[in-house]
Protein backbone atom coordinates (compact mmCIF):
# COMPACT_ATOMS: atom_id res chain seq x y z
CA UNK A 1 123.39 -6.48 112.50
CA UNK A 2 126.07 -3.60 113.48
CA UNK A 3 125.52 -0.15 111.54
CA UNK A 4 128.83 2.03 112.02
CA UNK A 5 126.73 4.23 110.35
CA UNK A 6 123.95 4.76 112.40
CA UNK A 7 126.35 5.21 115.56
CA UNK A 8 128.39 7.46 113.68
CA UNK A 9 125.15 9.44 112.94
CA UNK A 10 123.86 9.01 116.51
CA UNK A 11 127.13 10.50 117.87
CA UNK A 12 127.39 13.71 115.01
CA UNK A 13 123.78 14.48 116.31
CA UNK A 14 124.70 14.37 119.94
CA UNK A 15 127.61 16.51 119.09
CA UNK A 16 125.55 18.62 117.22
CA UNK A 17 123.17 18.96 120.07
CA UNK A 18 125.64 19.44 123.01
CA UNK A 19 127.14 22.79 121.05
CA UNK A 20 123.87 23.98 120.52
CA UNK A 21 123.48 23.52 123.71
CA UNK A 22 126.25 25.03 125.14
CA UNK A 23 125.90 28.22 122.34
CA UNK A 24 122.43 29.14 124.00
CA UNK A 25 123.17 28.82 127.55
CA UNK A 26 127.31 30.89 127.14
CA UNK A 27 127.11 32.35 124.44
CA UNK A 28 125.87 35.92 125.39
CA UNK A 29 125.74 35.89 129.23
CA UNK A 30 127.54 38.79 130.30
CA UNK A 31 129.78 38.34 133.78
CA UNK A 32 128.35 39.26 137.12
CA UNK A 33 131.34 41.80 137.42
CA UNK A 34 130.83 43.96 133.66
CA UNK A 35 127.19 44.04 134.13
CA UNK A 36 128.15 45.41 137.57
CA UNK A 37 130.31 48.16 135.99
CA UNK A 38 127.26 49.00 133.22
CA UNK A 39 124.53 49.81 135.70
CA UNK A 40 126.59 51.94 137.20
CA UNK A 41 128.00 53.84 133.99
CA UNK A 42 123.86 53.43 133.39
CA UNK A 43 123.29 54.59 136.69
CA UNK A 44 125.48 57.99 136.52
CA UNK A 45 124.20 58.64 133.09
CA UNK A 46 120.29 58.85 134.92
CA UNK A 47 121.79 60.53 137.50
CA UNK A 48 122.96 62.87 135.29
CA UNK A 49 119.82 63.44 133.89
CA UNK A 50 117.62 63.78 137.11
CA UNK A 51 120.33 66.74 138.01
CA UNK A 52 119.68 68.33 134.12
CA UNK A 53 116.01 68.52 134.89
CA UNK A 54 115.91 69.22 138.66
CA UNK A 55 118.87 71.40 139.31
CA UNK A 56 119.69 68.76 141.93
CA UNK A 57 121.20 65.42 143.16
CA UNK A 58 118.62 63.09 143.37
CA UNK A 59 118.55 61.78 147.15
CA UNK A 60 118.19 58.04 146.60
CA UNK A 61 118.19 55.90 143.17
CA UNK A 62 114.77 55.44 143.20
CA UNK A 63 113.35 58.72 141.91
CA UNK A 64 115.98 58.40 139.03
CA UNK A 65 114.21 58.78 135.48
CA UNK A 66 113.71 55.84 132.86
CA UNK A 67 115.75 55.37 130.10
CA UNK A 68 113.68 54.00 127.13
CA UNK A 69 115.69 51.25 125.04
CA UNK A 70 117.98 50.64 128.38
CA UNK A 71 117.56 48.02 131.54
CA UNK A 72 117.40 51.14 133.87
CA UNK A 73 119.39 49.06 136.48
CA UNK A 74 120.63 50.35 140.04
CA UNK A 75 121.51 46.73 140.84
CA UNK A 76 124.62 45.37 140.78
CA UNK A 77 125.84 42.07 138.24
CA UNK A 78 124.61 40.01 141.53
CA UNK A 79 121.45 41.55 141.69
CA UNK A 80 121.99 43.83 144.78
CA UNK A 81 121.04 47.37 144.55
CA UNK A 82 124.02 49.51 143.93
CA UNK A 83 125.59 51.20 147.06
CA UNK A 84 124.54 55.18 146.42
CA UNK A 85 126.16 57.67 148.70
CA UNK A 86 126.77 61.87 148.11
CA UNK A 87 129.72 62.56 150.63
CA UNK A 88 129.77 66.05 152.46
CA UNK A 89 132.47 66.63 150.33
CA UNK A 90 130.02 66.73 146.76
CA UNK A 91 131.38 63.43 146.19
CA UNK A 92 128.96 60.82 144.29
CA UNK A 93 129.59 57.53 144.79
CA UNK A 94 128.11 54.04 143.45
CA UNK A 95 129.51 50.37 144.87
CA UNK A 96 129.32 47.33 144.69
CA UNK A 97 130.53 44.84 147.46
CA UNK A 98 131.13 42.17 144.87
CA UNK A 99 130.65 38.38 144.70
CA UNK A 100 130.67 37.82 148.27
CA UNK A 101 128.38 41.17 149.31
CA UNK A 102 131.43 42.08 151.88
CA UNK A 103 133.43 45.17 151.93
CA UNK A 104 136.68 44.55 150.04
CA UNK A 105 138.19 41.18 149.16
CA UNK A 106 140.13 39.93 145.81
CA UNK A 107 138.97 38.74 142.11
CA UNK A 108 135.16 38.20 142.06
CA UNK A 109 134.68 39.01 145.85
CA UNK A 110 136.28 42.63 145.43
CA UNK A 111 134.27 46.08 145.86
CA UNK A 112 133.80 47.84 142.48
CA UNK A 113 133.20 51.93 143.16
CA UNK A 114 133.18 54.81 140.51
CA UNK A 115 132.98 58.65 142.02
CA UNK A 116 132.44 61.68 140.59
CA UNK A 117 132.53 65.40 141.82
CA UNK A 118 128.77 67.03 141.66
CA UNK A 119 130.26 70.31 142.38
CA UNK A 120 132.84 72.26 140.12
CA UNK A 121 135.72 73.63 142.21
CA UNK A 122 133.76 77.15 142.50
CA UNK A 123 131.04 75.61 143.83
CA UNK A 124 128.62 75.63 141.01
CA UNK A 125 126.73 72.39 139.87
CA UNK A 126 128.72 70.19 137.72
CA UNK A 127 126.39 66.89 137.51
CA UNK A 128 123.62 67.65 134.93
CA UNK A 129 126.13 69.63 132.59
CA UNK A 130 126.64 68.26 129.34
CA UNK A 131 130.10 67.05 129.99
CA UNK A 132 129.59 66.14 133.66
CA UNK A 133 130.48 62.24 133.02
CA UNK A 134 133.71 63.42 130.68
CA UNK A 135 134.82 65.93 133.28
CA UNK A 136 134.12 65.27 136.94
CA UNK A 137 135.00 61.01 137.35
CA UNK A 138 137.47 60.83 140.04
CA UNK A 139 140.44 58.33 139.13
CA UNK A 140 142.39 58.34 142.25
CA UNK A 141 145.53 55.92 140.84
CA UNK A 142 145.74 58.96 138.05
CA UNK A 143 145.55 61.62 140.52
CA UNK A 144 142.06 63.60 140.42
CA UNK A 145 139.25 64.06 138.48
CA UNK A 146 139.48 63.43 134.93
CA UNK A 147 140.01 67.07 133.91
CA UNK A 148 142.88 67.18 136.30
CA UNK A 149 141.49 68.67 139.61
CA UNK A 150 142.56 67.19 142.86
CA UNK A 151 140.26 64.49 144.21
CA UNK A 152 138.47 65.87 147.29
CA UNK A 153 138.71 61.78 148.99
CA UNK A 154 140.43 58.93 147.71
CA UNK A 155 138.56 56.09 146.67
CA UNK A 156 139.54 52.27 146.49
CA UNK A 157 138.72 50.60 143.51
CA UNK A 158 140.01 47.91 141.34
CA UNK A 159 143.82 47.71 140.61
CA UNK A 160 144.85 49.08 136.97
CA UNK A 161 142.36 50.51 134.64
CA UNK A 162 139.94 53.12 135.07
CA UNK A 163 137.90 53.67 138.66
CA UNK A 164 135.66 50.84 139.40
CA UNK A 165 137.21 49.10 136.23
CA UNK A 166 138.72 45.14 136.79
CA UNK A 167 141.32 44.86 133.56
């Protein structure tokens, strides 16, 4: 004997159980290419601290201190280690080389960098100052650093937004 009611049950419950499904597995996964751009805002912010306690730039991201409460990442959204390089001009750089793991490309596959000065323009240490992060990020489509000094390189980052930024 046909039951529209049982197959109108049957179906509700797959539905049901097809949202659920989807809901765990979407629902809070964050993008390769923000969690990218949070270990590295994470990444400057232990830097940051390293250089408040030492007096120095740490030489590689490995030495940087833990964060309680915080993934302490140096790896990028892809799970590559973050690019860390201190130019000879007291330039701090982290990158990313994207989807792809290649030097530049477009979308997914593009680099993501932030930079920021380490050294004030007279020479004295700006990372491990209290306003280091505020002051000394380089955002070479605005022109400089974000308390308007001149840039000391120019970096290439995402189009439009802030440095190392994709909107």
């Amino acid at each position: 004997m046909f039951r529209p009611a049982r197959i109108i049950l049957a179906l509700a419950l797959a539905l049901v159980a097809a949202c659920v499904w989807w809901f765990l597995r979407y629902w809070d996964v964050i993008p390769p290419d923000s969690m990218t751009i949070t270990a590295m805002v994470e990444t400057f912010a232990r830097i940051n601290i390293y250089a408040e306690t030492n007096r120095s730039i740490p030489l590689s991201l490995n030495v940087l201190p833990k964060r309680e409460g915080y993934a302490n990442r140096t790896a990028d959204g892809w799970g590559r280690p973050l690019l860390y390089t201190v130019g000879a001009d007291g330039v701090i750089t982290l990158t990313s080389n994207g989807a792809d793991a290649k030097p530049g490309g477009e979308g997914l596959d593009a680099d993501v960098s932030q930079s920021y000065h380490c050294r004030r323009p007279d020479g004295s240490l700006w990372v491990g100052s209290s306003m280091w992060i505020v002051e000394a990020e380089i955002h070479p489509q605005l022109g400089g650093a974000a308390n308007g000094s001149q840039p000391i390189r120019s970096e290439t980052n995402r189009t439009s937004g802030a440095a190392g930024s994709r909107r």
